[in-house]
N, C-alpha and C. Protein backbone atom coordinates (compact mmCIF):
# COMPACT_ATOMS: atom_id res chain seq x y z
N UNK A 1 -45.56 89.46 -83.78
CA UNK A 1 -44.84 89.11 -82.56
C UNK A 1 -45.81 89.23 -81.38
N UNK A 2 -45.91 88.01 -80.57
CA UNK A 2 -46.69 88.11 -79.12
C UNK A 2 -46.89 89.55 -78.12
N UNK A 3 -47.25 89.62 -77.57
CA UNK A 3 -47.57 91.19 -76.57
C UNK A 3 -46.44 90.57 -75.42
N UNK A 4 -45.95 91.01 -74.52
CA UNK A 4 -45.33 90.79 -73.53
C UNK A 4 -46.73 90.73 -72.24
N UNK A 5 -46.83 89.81 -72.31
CA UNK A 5 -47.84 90.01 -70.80
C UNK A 5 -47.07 90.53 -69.69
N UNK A 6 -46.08 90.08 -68.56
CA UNK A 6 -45.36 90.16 -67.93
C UNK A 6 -43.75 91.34 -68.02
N UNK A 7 -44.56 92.37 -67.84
CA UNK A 7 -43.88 93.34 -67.46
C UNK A 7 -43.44 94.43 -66.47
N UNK A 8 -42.48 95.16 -66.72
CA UNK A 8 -42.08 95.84 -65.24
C UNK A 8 -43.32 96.84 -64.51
N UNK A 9 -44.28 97.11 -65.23
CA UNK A 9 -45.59 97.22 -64.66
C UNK A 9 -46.62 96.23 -64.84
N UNK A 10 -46.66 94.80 -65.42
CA UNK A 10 -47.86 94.15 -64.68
C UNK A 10 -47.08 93.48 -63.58
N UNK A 11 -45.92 93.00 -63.36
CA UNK A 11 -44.98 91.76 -62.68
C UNK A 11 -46.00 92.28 -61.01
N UNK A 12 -46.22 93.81 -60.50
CA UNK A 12 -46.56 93.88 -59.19
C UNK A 12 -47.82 93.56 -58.81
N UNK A 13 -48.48 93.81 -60.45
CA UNK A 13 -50.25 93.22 -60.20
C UNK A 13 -50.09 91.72 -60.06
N UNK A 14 -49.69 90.88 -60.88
CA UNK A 14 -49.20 89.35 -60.98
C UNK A 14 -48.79 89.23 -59.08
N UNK A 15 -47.61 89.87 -58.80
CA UNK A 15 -47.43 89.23 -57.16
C UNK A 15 -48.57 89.65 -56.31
N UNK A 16 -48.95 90.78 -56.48
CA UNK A 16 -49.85 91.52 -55.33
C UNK A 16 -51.19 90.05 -55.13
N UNK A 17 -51.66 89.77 -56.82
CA UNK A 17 -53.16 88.95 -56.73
C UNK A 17 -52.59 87.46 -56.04
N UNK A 18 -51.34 86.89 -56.05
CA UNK A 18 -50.97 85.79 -55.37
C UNK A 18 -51.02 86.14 -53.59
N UNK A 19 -50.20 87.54 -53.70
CA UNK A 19 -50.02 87.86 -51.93
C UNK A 19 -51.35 87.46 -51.34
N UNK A 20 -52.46 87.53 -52.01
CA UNK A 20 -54.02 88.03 -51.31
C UNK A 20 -54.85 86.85 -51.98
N UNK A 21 -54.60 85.78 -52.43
CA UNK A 21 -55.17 85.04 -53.17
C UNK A 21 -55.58 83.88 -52.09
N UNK A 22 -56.87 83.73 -52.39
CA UNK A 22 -57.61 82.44 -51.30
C UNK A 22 -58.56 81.66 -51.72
N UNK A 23 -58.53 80.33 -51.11
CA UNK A 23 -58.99 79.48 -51.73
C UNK A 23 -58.22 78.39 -52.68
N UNK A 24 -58.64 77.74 -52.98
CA UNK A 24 -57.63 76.80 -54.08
C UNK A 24 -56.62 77.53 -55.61
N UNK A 25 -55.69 77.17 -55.95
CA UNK A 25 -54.86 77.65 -56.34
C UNK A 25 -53.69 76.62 -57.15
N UNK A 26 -54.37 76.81 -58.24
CA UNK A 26 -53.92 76.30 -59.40
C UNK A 26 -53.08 77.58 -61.10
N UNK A 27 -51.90 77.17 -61.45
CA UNK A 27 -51.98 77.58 -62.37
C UNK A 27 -52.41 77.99 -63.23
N UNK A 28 -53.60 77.09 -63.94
CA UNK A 28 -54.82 77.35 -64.73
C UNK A 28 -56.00 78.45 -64.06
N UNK A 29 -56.10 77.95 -63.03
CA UNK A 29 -57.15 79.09 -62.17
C UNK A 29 -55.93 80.71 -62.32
N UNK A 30 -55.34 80.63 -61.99
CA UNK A 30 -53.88 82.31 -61.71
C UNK A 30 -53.68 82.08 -63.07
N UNK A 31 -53.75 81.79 -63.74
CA UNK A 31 -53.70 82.27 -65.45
C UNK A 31 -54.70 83.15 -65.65
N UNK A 32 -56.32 82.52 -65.44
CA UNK A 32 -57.09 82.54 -66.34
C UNK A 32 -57.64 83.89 -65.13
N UNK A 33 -57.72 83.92 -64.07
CA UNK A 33 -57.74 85.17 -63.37
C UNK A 33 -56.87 86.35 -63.92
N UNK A 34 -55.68 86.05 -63.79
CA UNK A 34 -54.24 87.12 -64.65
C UNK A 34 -55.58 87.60 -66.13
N UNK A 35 -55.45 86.93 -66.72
CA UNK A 35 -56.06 87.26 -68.02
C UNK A 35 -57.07 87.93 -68.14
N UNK A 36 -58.08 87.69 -67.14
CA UNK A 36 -59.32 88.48 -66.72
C UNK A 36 -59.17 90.17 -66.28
N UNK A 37 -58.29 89.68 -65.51
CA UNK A 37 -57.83 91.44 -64.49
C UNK A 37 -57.08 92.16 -65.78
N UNK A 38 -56.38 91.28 -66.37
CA UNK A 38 -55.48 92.08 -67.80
C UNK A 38 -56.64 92.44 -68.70
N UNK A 39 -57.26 91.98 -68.99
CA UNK A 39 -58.12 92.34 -69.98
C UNK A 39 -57.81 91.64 -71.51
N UNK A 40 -57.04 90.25 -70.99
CA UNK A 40 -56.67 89.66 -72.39
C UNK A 40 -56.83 88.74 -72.45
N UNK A 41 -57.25 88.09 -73.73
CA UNK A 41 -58.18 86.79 -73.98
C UNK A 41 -57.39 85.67 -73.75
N UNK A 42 -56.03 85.29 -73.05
CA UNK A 42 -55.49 84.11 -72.75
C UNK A 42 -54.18 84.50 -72.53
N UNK A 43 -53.38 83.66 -72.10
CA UNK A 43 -51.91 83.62 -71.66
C UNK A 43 -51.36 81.88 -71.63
N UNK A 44 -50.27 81.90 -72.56
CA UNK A 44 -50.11 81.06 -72.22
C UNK A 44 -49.06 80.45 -71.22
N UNK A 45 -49.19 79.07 -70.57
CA UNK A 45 -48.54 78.61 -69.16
C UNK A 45 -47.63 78.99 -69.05
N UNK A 46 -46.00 79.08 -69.84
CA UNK A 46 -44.59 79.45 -69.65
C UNK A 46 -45.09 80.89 -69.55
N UNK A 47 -45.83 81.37 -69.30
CA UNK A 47 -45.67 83.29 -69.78
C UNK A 47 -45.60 83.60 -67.98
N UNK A 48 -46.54 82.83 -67.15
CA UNK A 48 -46.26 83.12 -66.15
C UNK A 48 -45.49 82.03 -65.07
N UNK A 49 -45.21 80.51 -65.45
CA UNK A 49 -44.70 79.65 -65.00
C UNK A 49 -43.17 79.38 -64.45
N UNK A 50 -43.03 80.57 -66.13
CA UNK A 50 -41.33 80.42 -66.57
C UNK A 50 -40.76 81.85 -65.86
N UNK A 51 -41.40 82.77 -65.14
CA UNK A 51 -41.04 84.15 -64.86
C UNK A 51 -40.62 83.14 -63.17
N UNK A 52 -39.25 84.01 -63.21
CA UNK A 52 -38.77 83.55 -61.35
C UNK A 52 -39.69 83.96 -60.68
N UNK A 53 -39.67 85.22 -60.59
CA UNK A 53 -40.52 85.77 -59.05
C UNK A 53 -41.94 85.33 -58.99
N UNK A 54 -42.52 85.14 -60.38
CA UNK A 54 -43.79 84.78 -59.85
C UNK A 54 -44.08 83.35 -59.74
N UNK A 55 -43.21 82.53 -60.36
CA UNK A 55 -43.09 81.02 -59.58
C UNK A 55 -42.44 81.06 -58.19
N UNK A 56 -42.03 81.92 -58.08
CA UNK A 56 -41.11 82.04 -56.09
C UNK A 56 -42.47 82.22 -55.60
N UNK A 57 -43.41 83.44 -55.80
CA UNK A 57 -44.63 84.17 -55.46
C UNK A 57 -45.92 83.24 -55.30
N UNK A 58 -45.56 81.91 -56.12
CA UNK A 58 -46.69 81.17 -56.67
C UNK A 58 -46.71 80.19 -55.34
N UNK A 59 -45.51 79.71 -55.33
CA UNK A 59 -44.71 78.59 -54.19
C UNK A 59 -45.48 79.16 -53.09
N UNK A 60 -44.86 80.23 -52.62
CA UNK A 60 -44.98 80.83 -51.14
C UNK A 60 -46.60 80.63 -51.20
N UNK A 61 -47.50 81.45 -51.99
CA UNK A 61 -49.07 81.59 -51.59
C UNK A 61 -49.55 80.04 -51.36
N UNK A 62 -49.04 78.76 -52.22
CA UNK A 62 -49.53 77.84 -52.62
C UNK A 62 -49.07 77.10 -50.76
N UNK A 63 -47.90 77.50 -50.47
CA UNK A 63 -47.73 76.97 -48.77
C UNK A 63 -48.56 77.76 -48.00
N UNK A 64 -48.74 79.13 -48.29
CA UNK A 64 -49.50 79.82 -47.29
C UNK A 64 -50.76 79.03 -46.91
N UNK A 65 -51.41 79.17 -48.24
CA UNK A 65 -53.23 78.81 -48.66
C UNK A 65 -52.89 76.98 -47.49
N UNK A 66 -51.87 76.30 -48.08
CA UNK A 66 -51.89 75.38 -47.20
C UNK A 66 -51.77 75.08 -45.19
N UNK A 67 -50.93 76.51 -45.14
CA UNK A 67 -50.94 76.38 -43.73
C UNK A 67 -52.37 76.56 -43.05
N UNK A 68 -52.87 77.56 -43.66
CA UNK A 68 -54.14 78.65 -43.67
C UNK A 68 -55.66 77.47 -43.20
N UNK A 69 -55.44 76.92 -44.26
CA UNK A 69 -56.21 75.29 -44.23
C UNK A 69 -56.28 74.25 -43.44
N UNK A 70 -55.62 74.11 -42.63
CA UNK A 70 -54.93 73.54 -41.43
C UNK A 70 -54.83 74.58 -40.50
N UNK A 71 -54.92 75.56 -40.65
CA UNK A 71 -55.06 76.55 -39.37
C UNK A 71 -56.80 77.12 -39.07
N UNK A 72 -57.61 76.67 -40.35
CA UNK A 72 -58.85 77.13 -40.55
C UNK A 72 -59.83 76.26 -39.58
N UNK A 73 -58.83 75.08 -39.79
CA UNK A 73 -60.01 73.68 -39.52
C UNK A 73 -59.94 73.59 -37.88
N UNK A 74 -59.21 74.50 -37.29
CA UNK A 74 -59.51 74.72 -35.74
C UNK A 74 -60.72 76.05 -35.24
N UNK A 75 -61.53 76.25 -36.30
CA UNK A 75 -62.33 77.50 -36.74
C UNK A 75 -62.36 78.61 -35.41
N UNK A 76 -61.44 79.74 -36.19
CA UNK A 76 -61.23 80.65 -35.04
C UNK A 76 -62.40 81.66 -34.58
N UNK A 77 -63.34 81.61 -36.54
CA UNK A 77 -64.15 82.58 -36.11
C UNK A 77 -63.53 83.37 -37.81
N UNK A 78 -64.65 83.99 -38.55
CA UNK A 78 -65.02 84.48 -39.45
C UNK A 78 -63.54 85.91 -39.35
N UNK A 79 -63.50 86.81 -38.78
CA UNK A 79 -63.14 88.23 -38.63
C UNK A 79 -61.73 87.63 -38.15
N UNK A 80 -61.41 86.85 -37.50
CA UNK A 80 -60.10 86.62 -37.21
C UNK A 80 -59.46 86.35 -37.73
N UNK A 81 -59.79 84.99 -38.73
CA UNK A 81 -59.29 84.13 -39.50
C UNK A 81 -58.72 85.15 -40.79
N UNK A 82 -60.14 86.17 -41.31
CA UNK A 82 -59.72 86.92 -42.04
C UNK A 82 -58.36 87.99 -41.82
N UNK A 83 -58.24 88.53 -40.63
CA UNK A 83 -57.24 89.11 -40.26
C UNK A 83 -55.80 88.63 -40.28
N UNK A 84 -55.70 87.07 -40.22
CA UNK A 84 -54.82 86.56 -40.31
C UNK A 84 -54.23 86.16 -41.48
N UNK A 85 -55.34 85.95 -42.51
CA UNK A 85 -55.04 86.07 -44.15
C UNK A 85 -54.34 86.74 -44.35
N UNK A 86 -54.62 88.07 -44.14
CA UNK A 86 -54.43 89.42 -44.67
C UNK A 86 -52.50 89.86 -43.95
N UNK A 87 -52.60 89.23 -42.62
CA UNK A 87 -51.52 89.35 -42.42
C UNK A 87 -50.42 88.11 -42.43
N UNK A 88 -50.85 86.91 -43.18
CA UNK A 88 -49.76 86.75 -43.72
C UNK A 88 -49.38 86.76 -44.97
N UNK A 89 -50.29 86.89 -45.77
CA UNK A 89 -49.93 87.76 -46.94
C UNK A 89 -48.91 88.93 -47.37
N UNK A 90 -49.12 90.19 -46.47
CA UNK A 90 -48.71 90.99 -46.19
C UNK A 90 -47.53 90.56 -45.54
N UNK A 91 -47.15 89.81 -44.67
CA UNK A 91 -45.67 89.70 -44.28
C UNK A 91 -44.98 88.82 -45.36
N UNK A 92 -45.32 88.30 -46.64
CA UNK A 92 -44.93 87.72 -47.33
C UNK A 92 -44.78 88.28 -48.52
N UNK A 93 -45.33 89.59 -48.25
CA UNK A 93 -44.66 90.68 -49.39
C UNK A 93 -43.68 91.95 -48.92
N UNK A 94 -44.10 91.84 -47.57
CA UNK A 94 -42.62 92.27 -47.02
C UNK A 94 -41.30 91.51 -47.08
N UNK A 95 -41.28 90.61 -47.13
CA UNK A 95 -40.20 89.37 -47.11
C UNK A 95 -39.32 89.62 -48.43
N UNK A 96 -40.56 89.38 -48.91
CA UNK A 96 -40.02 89.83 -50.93
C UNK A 96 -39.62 90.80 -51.31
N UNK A 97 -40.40 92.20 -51.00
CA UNK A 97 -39.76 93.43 -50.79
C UNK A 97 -38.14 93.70 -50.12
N UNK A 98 -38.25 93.21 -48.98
CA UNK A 98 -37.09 93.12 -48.27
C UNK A 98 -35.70 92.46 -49.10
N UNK A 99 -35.81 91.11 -49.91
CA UNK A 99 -35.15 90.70 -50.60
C UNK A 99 -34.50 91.55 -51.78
N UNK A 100 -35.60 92.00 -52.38
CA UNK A 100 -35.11 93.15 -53.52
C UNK A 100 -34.24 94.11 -53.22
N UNK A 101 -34.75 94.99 -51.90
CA UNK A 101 -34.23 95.99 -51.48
C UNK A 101 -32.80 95.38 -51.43
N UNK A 102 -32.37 94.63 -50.18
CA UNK A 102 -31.08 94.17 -50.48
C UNK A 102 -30.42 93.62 -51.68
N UNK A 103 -31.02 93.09 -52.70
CA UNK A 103 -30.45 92.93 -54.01
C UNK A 103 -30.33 94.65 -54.39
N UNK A 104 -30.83 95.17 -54.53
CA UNK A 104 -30.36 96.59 -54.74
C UNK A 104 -29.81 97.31 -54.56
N UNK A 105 -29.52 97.15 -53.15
CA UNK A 105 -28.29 98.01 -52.53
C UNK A 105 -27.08 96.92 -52.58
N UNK A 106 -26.87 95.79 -52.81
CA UNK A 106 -25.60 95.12 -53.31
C UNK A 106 -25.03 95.69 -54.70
N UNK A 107 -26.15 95.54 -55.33
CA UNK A 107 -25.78 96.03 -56.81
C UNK A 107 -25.51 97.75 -56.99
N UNK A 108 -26.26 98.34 -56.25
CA UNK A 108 -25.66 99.98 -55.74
C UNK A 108 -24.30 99.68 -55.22
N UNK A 109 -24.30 99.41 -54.40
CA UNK A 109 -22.68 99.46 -53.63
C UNK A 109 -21.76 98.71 -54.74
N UNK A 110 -21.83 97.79 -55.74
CA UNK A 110 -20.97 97.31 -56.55
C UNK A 110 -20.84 98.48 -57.40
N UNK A 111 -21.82 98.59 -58.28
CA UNK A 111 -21.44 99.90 -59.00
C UNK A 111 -20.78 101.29 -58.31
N UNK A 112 -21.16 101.39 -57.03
CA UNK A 112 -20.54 102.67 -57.04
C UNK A 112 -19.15 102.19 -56.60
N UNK A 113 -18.79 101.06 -56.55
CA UNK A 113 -17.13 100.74 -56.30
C UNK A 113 -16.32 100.54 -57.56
N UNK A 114 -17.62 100.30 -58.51
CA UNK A 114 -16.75 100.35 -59.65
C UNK A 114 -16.33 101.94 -60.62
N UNK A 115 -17.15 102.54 -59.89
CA UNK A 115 -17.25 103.72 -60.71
C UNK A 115 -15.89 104.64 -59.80
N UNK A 116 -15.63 104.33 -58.75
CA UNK A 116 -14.80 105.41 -58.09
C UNK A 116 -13.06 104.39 -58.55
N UNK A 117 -13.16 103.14 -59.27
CA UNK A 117 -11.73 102.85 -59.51
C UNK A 117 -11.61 103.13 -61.29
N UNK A 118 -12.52 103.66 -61.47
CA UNK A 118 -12.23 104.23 -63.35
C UNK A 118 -11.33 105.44 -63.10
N UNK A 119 -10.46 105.64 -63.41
CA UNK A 119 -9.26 106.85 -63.21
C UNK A 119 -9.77 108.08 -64.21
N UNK A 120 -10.22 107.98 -64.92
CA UNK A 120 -10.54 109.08 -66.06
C UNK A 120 -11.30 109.78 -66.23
N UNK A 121 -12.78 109.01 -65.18
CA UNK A 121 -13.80 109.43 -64.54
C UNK A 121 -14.44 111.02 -63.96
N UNK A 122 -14.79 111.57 -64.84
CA UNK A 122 -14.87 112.51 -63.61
C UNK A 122 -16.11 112.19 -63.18
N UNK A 123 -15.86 112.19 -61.35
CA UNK A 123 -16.95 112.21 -60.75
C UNK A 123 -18.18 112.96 -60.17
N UNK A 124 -17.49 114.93 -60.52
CA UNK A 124 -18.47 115.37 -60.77
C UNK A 124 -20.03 115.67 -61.63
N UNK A 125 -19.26 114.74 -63.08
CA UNK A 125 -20.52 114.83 -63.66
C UNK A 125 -20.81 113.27 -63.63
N UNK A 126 -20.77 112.54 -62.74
CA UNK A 126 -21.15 111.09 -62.02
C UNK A 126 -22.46 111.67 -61.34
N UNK A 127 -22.14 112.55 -60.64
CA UNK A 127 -23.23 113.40 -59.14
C UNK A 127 -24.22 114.10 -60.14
N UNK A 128 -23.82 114.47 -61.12
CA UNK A 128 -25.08 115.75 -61.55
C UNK A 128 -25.79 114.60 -62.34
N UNK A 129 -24.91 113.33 -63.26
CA UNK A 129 -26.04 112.27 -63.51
C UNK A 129 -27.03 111.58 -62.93
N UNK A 130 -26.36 111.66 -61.78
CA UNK A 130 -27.19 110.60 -60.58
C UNK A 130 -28.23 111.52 -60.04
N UNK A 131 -27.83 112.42 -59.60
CA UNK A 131 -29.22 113.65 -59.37
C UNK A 131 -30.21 113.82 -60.62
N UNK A 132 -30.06 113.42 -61.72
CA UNK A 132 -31.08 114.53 -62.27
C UNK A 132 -32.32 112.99 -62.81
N UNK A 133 -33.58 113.00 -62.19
CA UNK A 133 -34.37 111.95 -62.55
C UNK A 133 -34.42 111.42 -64.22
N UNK A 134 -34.61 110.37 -63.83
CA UNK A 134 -34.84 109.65 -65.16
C UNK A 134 -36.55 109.96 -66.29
N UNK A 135 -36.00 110.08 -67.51
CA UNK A 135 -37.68 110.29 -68.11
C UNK A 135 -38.54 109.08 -67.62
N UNK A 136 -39.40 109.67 -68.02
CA UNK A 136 -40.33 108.92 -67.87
C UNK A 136 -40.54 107.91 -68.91
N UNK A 137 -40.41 105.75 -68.66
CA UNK A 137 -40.40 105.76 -69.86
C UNK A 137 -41.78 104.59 -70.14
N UNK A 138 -42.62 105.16 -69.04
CA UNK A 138 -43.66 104.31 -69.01
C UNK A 138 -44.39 104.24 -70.77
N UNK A 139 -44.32 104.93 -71.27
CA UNK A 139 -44.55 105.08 -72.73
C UNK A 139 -43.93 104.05 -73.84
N UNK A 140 -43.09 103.91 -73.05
CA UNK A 140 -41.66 103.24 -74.29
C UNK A 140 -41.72 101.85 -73.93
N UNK A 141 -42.21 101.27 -72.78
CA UNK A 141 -42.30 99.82 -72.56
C UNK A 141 -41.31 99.99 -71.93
N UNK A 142 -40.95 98.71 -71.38
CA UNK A 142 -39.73 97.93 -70.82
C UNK A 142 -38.73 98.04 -71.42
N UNK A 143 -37.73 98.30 -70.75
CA UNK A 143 -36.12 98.48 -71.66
C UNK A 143 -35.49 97.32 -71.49
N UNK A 144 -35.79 96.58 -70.66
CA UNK A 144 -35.32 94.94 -70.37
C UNK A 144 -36.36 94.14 -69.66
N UNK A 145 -36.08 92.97 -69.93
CA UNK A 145 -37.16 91.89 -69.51
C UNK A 145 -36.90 90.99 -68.56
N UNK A 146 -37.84 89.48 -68.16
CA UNK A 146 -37.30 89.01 -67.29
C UNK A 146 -37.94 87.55 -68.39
């Protein structure tokens, strides 16, 4: 059976190298980079094409790199231009960040509305579940995928 390339610990290396990625920007090029930084001899196209966030991730850099290019060709100057990379990159992983966060706290606030109309419930040992951290299951892989 295949390795999972794309998991809940590579998915942030995969967005982070798009956030910061310059220059031309092709699939084949963000594959064969991915594969390099992974340390694995190939990937194939659906492994990272077919994942949402990093085709959302792919989109956004692929408009950035384009605005960037059209903002280059008025040449601001070496140190500026770079500064401006860097920050829109960075506001474009705040954006994304920001998105999650609110997907998270929707899905928090659903569950905890569902948990306070279970009648049978006790909700004190709801609180001592929710307090006590989760193992660690960086060992065990991914418990679900994308």
């Amino acid at each position: 059976m295949p390795r999972r390339v794309v998991t809940d610990d590579t998915l942030p290396v995969f967005l982070h190298v798009l956030d910061h990625w310059s220059g031309k920007l092709t699939w084949d090029r963000y594959r064969q980079h991915m594969a390099i930084r992974l340390n694995i001899r190939s990937m194939a196209p659906m492994t990272v094409q077919g994942h949402r966030e990093i085709a959302k991730a792919f989109a956004q850099a692929k408009e950035r790199i384009k605005r960037a290019d059209q903002e280059s060709v008025q040449n601001y100057g070496g140190t500026l231009e770079s500064l401006r990379k860097e920050l829109q990159a960075l506001k474009t992983e705040r954006e994304r960040d920001r998105a999650n966060l609110q997907a998270l706290q929707e899905r928090f606030a659903n569950l905890a509305g569902n948990l306070y109309m279970i009648d049978c419930l006790d909700l004190e040992q709801v609180r001592k579940a929710i307090s006590t951290p989760l193992r660690d299951m960086s060992n065990k892989g991914s418990m679900h995928g994308e």
